[in-house]
C-alpha atoms as a PDB file:
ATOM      1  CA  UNK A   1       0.000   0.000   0.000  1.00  0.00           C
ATOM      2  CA  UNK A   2       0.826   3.320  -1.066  1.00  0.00           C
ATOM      3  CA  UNK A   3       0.472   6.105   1.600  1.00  0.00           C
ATOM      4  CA  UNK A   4       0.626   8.528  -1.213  1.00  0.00           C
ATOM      5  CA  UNK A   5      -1.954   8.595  -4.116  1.00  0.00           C
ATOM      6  CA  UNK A   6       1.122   8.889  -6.636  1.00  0.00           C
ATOM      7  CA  UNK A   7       3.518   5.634  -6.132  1.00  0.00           C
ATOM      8  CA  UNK A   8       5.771   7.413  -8.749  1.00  0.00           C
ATOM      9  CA  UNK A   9       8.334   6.617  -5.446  1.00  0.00           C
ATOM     10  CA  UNK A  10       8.126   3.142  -5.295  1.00  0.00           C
ATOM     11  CA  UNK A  11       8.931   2.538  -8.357  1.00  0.00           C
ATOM     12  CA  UNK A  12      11.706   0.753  -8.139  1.00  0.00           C
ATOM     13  CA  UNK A  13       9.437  -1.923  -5.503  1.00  0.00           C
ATOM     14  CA  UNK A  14       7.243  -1.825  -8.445  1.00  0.00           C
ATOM     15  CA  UNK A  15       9.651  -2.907 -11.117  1.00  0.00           C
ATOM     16  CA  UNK A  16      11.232  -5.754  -8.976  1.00  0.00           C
ATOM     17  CA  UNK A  17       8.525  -7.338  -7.084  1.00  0.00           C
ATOM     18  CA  UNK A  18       4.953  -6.295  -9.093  1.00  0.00           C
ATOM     19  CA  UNK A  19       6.147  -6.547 -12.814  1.00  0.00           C
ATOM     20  CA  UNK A  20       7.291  -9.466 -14.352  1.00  0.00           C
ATOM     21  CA  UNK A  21       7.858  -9.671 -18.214  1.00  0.00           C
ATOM     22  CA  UNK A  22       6.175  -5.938 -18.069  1.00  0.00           C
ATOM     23  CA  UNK A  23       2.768  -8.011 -16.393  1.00  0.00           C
ATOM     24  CA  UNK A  24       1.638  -8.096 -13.300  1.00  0.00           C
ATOM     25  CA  UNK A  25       3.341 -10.485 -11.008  1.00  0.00           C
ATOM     26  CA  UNK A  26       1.038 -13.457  -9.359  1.00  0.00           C
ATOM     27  CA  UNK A  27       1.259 -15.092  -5.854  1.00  0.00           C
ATOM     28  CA  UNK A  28       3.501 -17.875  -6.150  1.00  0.00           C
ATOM     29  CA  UNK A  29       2.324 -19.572  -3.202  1.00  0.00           C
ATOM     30  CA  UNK A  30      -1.078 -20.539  -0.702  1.00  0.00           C
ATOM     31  CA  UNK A  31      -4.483 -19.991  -1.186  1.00  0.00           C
ATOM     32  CA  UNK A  32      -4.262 -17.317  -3.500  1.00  0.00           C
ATOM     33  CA  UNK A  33      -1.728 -18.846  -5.987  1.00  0.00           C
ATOM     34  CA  UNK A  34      -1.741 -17.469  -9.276  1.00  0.00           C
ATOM     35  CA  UNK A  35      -3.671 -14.422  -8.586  1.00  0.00           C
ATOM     36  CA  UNK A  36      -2.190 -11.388  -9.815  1.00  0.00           C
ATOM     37  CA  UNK A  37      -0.412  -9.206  -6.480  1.00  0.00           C
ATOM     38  CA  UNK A  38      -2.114  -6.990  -5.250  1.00  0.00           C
ATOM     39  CA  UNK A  39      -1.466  -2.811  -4.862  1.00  0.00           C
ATOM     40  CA  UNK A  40      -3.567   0.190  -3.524  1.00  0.00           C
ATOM     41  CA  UNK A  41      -2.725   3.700  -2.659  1.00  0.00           C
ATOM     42  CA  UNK A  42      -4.195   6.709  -0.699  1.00  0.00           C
ATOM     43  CA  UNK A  43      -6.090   7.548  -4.003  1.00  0.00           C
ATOM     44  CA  UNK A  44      -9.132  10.160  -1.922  1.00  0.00           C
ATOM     45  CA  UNK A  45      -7.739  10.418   1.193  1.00  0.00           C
ATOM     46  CA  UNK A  46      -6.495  13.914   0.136  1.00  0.00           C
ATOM     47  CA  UNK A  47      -8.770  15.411  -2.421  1.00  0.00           C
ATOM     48  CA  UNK A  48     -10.710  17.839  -0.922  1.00  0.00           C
ATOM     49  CA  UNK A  49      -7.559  19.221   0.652  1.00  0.00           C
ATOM     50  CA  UNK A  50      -6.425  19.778  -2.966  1.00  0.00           C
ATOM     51  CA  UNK A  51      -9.387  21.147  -4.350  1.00  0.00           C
ATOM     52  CA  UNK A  52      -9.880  23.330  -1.451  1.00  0.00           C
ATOM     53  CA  UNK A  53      -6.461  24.826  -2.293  1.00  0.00           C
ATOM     54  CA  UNK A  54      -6.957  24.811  -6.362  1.00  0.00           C
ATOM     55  CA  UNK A  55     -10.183  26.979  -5.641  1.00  0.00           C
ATOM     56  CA  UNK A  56      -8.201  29.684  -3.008  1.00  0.00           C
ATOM     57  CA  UNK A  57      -5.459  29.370  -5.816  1.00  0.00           C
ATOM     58  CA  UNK A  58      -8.051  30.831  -8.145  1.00  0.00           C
ATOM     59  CA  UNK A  59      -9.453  33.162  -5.949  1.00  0.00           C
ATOM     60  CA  UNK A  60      -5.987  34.350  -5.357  1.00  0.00           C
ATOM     61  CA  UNK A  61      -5.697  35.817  -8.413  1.00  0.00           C
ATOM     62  CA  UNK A  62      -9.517  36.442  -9.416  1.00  0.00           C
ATOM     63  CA  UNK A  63      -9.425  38.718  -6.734  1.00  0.00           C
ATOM     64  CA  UNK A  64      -5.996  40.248  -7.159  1.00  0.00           C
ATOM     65  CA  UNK A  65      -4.816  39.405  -3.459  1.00  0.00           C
ATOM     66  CA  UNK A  66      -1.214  40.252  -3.860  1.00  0.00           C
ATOM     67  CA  UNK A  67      -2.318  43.577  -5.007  1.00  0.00           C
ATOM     68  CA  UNK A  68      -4.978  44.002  -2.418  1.00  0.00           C
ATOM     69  CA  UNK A  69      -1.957  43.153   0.336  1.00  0.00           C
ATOM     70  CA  UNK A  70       0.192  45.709  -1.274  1.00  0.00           C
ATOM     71  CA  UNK A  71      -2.441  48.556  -1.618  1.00  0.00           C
ATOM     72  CA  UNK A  72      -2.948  48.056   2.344  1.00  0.00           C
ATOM     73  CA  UNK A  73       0.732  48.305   3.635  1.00  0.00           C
ATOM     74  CA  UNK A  74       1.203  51.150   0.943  1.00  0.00           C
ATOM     75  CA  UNK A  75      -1.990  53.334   1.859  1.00  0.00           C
ATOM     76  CA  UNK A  76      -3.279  53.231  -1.429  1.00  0.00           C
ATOM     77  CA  UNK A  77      -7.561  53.293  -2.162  1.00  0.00           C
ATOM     78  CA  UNK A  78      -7.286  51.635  -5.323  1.00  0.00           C
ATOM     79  CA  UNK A  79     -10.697  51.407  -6.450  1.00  0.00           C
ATOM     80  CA  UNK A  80     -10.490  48.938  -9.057  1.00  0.00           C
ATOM     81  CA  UNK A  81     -12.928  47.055 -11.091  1.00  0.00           C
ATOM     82  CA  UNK A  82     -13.261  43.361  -9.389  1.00  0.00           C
ATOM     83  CA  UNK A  83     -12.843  40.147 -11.047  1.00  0.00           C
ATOM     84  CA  UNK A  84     -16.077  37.489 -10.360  1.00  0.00           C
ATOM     85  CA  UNK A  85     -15.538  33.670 -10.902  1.00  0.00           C
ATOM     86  CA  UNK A  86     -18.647  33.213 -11.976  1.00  0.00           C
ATOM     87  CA  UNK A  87     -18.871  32.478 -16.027  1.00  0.00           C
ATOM     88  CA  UNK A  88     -15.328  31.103 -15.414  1.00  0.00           C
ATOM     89  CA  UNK A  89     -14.333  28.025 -17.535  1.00  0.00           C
ATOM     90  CA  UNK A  90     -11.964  25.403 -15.402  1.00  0.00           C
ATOM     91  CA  UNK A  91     -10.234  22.703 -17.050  1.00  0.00           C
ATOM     92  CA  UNK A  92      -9.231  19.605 -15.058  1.00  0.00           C
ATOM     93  CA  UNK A  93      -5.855  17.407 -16.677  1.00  0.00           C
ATOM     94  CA  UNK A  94      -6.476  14.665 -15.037  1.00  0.00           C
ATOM     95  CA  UNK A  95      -9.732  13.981 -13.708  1.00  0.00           C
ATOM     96  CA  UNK A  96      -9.455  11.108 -10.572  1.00  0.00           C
ATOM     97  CA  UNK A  97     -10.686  11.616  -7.689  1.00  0.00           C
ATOM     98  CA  UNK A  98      -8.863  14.821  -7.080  1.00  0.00           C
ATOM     99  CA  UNK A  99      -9.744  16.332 -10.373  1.00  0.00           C
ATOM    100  CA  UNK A 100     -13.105  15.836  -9.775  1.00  0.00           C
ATOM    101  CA  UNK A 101     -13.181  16.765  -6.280  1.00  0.00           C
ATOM    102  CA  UNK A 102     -12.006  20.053  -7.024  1.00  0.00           C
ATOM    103  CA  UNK A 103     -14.535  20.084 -10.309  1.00  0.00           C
ATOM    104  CA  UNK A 104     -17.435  19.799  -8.128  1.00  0.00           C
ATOM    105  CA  UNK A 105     -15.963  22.211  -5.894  1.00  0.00           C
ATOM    106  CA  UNK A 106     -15.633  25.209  -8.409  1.00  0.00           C
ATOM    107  CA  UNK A 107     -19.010  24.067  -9.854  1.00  0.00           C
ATOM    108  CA  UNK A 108     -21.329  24.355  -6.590  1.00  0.00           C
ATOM    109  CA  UNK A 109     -19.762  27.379  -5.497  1.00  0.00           C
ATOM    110  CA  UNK A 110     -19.330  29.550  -8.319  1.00  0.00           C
ATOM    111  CA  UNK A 111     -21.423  27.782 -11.305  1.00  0.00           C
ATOM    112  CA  UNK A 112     -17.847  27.263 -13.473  1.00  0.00           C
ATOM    113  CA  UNK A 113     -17.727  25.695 -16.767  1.00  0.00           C
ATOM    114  CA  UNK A 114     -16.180  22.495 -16.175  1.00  0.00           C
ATOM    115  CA  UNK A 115     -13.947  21.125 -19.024  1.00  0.00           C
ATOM    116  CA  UNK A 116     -12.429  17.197 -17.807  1.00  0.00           C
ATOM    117  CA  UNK A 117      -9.105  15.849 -19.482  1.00  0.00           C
ATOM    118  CA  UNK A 118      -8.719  12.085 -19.046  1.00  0.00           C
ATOM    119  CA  UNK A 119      -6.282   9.407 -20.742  1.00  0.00           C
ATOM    120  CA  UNK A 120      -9.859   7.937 -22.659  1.00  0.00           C
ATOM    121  CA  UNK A 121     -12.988   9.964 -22.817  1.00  0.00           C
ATOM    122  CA  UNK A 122     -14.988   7.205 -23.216  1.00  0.00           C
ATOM    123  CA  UNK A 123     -14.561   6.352 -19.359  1.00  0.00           C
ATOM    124  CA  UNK A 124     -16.810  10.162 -19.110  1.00  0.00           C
ATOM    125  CA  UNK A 125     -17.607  11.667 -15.651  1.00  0.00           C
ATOM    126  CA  UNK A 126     -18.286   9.323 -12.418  1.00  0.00           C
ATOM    127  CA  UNK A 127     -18.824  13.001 -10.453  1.00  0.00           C
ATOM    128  CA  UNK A 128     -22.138  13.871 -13.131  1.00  0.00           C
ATOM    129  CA  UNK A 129     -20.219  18.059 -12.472  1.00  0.00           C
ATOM    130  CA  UNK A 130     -18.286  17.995 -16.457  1.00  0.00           C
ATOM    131  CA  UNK A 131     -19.827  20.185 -18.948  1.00  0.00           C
ATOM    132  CA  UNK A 132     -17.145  18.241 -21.577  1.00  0.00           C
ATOM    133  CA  UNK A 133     -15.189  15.434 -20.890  1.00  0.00           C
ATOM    134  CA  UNK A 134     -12.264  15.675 -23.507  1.00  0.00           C
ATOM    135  CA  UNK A 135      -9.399  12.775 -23.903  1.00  0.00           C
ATOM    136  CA  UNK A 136      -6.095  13.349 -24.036  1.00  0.00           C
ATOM    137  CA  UNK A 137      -5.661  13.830 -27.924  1.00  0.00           C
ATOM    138  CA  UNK A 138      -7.880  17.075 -27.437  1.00  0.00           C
ATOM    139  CA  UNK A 139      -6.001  18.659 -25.024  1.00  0.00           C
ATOM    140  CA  UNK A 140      -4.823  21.774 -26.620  1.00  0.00           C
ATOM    141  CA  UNK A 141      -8.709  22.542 -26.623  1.00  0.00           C
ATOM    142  CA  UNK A 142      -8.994  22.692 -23.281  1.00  0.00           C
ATOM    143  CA  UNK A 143      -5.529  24.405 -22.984  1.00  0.00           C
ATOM    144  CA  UNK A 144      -7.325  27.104 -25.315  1.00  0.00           C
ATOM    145  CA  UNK A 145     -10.598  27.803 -23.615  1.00  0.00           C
ATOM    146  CA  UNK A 146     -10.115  27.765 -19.932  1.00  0.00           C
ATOM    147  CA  UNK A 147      -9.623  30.462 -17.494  1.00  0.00           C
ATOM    148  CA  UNK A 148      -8.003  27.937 -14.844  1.00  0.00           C
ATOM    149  CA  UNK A 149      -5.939  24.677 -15.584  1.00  0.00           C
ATOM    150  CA  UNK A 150      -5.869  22.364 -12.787  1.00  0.00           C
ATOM    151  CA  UNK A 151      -3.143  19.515 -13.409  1.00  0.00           C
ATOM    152  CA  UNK A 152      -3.387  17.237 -11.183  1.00  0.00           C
ATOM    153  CA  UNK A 153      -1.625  13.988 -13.370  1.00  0.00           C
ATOM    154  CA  UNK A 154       0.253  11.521 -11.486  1.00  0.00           C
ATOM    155  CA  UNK A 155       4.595  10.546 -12.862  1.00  0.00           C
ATOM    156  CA  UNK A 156       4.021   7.537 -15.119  1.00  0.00           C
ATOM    157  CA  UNK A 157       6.298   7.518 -18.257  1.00  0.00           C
ATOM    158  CA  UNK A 158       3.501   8.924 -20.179  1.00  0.00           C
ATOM    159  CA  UNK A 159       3.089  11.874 -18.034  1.00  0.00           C
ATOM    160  CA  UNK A 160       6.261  12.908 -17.938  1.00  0.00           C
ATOM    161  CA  UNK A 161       6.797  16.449 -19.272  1.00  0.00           C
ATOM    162  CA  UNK A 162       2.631  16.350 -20.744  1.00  0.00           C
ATOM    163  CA  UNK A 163       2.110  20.288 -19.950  1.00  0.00           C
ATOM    164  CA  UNK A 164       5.002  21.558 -22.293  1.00  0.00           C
ATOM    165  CA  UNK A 165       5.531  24.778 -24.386  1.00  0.00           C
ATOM    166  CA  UNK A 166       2.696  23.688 -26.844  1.00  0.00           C
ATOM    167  CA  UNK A 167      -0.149  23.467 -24.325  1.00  0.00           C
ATOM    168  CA  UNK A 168       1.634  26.385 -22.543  1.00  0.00           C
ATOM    169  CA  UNK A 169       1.657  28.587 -25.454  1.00  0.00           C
ATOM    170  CA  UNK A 170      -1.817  27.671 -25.843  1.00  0.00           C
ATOM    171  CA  UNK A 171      -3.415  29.338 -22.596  1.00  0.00           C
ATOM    172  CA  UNK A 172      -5.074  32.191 -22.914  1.00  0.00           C
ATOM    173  CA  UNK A 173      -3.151  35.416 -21.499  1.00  0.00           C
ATOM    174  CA  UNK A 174      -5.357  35.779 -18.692  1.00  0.00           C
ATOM    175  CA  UNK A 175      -5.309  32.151 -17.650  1.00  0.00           C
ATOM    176  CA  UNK A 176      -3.882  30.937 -14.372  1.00  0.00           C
ATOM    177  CA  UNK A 177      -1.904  27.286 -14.268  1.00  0.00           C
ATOM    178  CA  UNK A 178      -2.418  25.395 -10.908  1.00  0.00           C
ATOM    179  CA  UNK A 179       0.015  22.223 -10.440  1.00  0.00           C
ATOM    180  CA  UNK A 180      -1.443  19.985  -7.885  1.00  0.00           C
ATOM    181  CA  UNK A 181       0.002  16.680  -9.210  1.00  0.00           C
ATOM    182  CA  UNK A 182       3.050  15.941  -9.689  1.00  0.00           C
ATOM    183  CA  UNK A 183       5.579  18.540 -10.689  1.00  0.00           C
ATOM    184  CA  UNK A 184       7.519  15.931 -13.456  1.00  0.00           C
ATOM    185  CA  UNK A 185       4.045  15.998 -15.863  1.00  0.00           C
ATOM    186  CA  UNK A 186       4.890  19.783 -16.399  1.00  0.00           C
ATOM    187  CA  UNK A 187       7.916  21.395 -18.786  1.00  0.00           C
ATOM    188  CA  UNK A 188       9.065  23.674 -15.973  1.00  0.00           C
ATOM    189  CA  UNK A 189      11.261  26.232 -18.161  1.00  0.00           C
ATOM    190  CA  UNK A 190       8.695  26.666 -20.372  1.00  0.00           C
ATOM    191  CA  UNK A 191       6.414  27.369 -17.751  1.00  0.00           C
ATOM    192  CA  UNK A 192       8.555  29.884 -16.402  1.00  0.00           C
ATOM    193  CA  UNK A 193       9.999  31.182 -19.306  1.00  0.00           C
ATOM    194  CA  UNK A 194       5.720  32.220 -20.166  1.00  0.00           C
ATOM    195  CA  UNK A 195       5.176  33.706 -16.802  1.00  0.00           C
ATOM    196  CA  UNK A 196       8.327  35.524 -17.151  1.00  0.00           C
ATOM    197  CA  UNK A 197       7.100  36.906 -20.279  1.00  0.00           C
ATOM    198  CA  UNK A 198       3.089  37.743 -19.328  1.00  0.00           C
ATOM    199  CA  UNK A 199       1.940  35.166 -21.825  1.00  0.00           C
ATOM    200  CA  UNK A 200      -0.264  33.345 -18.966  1.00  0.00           C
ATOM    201  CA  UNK A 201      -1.346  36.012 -16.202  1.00  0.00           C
ATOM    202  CA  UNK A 202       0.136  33.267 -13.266  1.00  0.00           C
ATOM    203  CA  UNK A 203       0.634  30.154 -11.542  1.00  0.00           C
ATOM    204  CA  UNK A 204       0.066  28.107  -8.140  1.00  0.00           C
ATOM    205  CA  UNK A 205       2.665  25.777  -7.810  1.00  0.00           C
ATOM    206  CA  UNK A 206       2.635  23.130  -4.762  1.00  0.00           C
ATOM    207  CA  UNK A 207       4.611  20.531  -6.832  1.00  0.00           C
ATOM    208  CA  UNK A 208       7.728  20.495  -8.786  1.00  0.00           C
ATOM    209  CA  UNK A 209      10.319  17.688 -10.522  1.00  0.00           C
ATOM    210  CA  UNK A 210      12.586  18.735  -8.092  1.00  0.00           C
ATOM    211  CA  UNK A 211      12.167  18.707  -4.537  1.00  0.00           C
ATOM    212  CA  UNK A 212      12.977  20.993  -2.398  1.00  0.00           C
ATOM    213  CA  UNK A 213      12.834  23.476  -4.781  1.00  0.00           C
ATOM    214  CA  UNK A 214      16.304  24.707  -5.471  1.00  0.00           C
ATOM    215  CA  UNK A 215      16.747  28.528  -4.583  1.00  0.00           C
ATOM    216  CA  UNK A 216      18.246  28.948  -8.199  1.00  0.00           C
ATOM    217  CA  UNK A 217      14.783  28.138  -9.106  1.00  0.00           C
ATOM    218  CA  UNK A 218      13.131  31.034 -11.278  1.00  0.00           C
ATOM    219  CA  UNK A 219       9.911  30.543  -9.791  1.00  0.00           C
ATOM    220  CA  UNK A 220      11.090  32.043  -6.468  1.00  0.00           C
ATOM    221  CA  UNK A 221      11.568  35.354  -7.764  1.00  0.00           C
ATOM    222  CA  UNK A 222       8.299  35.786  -9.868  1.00  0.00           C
ATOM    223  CA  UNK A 223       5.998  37.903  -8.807  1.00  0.00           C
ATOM    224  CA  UNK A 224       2.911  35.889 -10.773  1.00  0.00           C
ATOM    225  CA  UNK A 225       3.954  32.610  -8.880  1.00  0.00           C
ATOM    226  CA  UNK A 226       1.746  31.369  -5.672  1.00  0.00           C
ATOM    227  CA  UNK A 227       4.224  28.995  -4.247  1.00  0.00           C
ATOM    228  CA  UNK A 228       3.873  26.487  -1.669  1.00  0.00           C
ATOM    229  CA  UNK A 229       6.512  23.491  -0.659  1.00  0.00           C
ATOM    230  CA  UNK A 230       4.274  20.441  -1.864  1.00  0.00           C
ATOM    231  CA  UNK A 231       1.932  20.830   1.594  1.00  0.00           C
ATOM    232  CA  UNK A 232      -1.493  22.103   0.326  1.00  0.00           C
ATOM    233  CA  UNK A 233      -2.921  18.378   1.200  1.00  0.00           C
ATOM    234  CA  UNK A 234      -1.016  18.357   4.718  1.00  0.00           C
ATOM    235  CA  UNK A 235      -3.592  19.126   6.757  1.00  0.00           C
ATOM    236  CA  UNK A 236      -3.983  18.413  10.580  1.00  0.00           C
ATOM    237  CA  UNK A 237      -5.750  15.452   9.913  1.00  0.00           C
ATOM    238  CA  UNK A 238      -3.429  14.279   7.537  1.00  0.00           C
ATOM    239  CA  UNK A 239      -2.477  11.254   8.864  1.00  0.00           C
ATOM    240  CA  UNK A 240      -5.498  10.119   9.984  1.00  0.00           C
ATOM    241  CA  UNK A 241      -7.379  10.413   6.130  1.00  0.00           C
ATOM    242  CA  UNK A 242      -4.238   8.445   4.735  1.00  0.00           C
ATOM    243  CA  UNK A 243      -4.876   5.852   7.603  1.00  0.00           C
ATOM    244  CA  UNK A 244      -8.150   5.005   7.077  1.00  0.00           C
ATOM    245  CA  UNK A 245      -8.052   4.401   3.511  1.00  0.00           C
ATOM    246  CA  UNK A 246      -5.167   2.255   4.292  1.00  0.00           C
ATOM    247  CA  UNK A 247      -7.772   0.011   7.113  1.00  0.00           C
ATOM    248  CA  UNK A 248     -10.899   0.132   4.429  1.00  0.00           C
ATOM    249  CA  UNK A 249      -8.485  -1.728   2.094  1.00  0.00           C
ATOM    250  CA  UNK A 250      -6.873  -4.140   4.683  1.00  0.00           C
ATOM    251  CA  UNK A 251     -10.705  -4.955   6.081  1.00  0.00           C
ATOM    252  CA  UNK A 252     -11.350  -5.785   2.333  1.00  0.00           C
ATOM    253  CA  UNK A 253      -8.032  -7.724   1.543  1.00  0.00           C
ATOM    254  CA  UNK A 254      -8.858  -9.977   4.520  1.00  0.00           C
ATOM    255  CA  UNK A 255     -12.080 -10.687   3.190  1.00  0.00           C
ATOM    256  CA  UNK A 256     -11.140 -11.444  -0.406  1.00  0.00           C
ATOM    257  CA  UNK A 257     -12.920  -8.580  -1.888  1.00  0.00           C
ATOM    258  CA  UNK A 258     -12.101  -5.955  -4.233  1.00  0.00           C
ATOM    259  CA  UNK A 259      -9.691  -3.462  -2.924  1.00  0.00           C
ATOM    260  CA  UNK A 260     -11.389   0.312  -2.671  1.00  0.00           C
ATOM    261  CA  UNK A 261      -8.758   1.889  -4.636  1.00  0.00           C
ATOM    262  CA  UNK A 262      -6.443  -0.717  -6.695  1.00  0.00           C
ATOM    263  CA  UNK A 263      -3.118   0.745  -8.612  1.00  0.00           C
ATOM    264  CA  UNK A 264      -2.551  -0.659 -12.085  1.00  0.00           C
ATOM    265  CA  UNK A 265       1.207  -1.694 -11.733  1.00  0.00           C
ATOM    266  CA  UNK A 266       1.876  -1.310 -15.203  1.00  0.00           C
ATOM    267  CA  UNK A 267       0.489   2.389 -15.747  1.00  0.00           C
ATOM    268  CA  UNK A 268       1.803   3.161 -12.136  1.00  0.00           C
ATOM    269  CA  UNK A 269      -1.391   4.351 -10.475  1.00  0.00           C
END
């Protein structure tokens, strides 16, 4: 079992005792011999968690916080015109449970446009909140038409690097990026290099390929960047919601039924 909902870091467990020949590995002795071996992860514990912080992340910048802050300790009445979410589109790359979570989020509390990314469309939208569910061939559509991009994709080798300059260069200028996955499924320079620039309007980062985040890192230093050191789902009850999904699928193991939420060993998750 997987505390994590990514097992991106047990990999190399994965490769020697899961996989054989590329397949799924099978019991090689007892009662269940021959059955394929068995792997779950946290997948839920921490969703809400996420989509609680992908929805302040867009309120962070609907609502011009940092500028609000600096009109305050400057003295300034700055009587601008005020963003609304409301009408907003939100696209979700990758749409588990925490894609979802935070779909269903934006959708009962501001009425968002909901725009769902998954590897095959076909599997549509278990959470009934998706106005489109699009697969992954049609991403730069979603890439063009939404206000917020939530990626929250887990590290398999077909993840790696999946947000690069193309779907970058895609976003609108006033859309907002929001990396909630893993920080490997996103081209990090050219992320930076279009928030450098203005192309996107900004970015809430809580994961990244390398971690800690090295101070050379440009992201640091932007002023467009809501940063945070991969803790948005570390919440005082952390523990406890990656414990209990843990016990649901032990109670269920013991019993011989299916697991609550099985990895597929050879997509890694």
């Amino acid at each position: 079992h997987s505390f994590a909902a990514g097992v991106d870091g047990l990999t190399p467990f994965i490769q020697a005792c899961l996989l054989k020949d590329g397949e799924a590995a099978s019991v090689k002795a007892g009662d269940r011999a021959g059955t394929p071996l068995s792997m779950t992860n946290g997948r839920g514990a921490f969703s809400n968690s996420l989509a609680e912080y992908s929805v302040a992340a867009m309120l962070h910048f609907n609502k011009q916080l940092p500028r609000l802050a600096a009109n305050k300790v400057n003295a300034v009445w700055d009587n601008f015109v005020m963003d609304t979410m409301e009408g907003k589109t939100v696209g979700l790359v990758g749409y588990g449970s925490i894609g979802q979570a935070t779909a269903q989020m934006a959708k009962a509390a501001f009425g968002c446009k909901i725009i769902a990314l998954r590897r095959q469309a076909a599997a549509g939208d278990p959470a009934g909140v998706a106005d489109e569910v699009l697969g992954f061939e049609e991403r730069d559509k979603l890439f063009r038409e939404c206000d917020f991009v939530v990626c929250s994709l887990p590290k398999t080798p077909d993840t790696i690097g999946f947000v690069g300059k193309a779907e970058i260069s895609a976003m609108k200028s006033s859309a907002v990026f929001i990396s909630i996955g893993r920080g490997a499924a996103v081209d990090e320079d050219a992320l930076a290099e279009a928030l450098a620039a203005g192309r996107i309007k900004g970015a809430a980062l809580d994961v990244f390929a390398q971690e800690p985040l090295p101070p050379s890192s440009p992201f640091w230093r932007l002023g467009n960047v809501l940063l945070t050191a991969h803790n948005a789902d570390y919440t005082a009850d952390y523990l406890q919601l990656g414990w209990d999904v843990f016990e649901e699928n032990a109670a269920l193991f013991a019993k011989d039924e299916e697991l609550a939420t099985p990895v597929d060993v050879q997509r890694g998750y």
